[in-house]
Protein backbone atom coordinates (compact mmCIF):
# COMPACT_ATOMS: atom_id res chain seq x y z
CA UNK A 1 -10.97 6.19 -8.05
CA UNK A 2 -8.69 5.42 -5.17
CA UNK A 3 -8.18 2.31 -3.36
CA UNK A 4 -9.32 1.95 -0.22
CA UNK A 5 -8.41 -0.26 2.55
CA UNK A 6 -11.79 -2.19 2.42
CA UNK A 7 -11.66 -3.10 -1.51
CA UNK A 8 -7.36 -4.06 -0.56
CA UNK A 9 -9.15 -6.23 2.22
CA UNK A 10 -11.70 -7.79 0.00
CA UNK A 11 -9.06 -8.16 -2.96
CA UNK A 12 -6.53 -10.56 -0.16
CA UNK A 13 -9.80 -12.15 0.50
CA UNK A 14 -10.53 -13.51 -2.95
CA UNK A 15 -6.94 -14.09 -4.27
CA UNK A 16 -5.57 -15.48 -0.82
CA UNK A 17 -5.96 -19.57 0.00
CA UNK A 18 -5.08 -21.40 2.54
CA UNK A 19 -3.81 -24.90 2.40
CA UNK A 20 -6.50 -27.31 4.36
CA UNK A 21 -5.06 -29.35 7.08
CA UNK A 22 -6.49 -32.88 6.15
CA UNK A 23 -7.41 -34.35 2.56
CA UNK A 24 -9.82 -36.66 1.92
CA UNK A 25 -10.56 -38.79 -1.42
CA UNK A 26 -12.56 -35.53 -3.03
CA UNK A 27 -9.10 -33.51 -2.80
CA UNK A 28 -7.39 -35.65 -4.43
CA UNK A 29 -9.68 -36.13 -7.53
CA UNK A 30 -9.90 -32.22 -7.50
CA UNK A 31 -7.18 -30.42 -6.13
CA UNK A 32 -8.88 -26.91 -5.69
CA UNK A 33 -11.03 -28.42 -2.90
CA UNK A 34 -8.14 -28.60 -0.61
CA UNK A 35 -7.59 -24.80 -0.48
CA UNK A 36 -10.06 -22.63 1.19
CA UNK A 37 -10.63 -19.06 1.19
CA UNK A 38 -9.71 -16.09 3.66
CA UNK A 39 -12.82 -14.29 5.62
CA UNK A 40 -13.54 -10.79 5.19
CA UNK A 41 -12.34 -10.43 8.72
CA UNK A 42 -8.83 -12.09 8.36
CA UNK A 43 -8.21 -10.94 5.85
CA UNK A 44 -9.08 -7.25 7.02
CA UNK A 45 -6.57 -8.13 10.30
CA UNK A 46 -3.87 -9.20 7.66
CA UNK A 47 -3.83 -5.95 5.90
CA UNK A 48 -4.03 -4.19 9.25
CA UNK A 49 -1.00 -5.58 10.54
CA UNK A 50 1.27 -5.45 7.07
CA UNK A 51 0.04 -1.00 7.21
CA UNK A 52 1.00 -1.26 10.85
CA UNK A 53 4.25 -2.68 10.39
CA UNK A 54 5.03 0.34 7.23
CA UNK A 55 3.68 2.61 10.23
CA UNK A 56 6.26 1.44 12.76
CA UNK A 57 9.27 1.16 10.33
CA UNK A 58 8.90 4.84 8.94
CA UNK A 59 8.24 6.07 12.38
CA UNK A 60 11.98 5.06 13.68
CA UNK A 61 13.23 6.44 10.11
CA UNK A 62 13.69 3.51 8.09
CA UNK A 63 13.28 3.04 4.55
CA UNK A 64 10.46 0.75 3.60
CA UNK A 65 11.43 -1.45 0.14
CA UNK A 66 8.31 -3.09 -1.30
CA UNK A 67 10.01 -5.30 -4.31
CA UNK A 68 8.04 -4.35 -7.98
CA UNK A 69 6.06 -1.34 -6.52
CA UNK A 70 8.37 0.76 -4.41
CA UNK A 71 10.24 2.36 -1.65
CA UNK A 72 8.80 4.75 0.99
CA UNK A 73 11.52 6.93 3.12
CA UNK A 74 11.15 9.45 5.24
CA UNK A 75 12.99 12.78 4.62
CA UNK A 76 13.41 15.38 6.91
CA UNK A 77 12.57 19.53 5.83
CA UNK A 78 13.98 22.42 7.81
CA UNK A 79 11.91 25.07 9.17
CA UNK A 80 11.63 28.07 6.31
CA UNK A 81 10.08 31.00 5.92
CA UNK A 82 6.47 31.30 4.45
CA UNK A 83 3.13 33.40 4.43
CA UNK A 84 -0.12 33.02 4.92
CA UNK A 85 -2.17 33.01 1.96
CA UNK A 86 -5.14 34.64 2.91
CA UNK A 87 -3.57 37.13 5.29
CA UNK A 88 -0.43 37.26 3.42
CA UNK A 89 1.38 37.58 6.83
CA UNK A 90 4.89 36.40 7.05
CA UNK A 91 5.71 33.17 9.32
CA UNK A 92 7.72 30.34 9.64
CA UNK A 93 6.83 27.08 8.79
CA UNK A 94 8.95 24.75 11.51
CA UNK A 95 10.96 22.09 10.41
CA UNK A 96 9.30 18.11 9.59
CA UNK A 97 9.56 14.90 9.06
CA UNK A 98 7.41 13.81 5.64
CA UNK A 99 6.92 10.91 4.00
CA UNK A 100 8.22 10.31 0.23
CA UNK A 101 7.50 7.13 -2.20
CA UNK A 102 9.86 6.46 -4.96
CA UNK A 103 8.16 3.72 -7.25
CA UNK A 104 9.92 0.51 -8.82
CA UNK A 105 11.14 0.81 -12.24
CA UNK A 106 8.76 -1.91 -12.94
CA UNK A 107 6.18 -0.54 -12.12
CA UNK A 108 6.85 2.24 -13.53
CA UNK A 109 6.78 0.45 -17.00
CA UNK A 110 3.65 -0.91 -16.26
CA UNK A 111 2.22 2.72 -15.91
CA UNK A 112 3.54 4.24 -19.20
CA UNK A 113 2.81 1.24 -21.30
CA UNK A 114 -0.53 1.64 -19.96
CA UNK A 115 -3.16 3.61 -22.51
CA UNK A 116 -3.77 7.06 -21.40
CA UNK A 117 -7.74 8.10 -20.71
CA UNK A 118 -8.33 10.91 -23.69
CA UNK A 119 -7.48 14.18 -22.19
CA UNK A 120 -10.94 16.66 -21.74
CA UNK A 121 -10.18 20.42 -23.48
């Protein structure tokens, strides 16, 4: 199942509070009251702006370091030659810019000391 942009949107909703500007006698018997949740919509805008910023930053080449999950770069491949696999005419594939993601050695220990799903035969 992959993650989608609405579930990351709903997931800052629930674990993201905000501080509440005044306190009143209640707070301070119970702390928790004195926090208050995101909305859908904020948080939606919040997630928005941090892809947006990723967007921008590999767009004029830099390297994107997210600490404990990873570093996206952008690497550039020259044009080379190729076919077409239906046809199986020759052409060239011209030269790009791609995207490449390099996870964190943490989480990359997370991941193998994860149990693997039994494999189907």
């Amino acid at each position: 199942m992959a993650l989608t942009k609405d579930d990351l949107s709903k997931s800052v909703m629930e674990t993201v509070r905000l501080k509440k500007p005044k306190k009143d006698k209640q707070q301070l018997l119970f702390p928790e009251f004195g926090y208050t949740h995101l909305t859908k919509k904020r948080a939606t805008e919040l997630v928005d702006a941090t892809f947006e910023i990723i967007k921008k930053a590999l767009e004029r080449g830099d390297q994107v370091l997210i600490s404990g999950f990873g570093k996206f770069k952008v690497k550039f491949k020259w044009a080379r030659k190729g076919r077409n696999p239906k046809t199986g005419e020759r052409i060239v594939l011209d030269s790009r810019r791609i995207v490449n993601f390099q996870c964190s050695l943490k989480l990359r220990d997370k991941l193998q000391k994860e149990p693997q799903p039994p494999q189907k035969r």
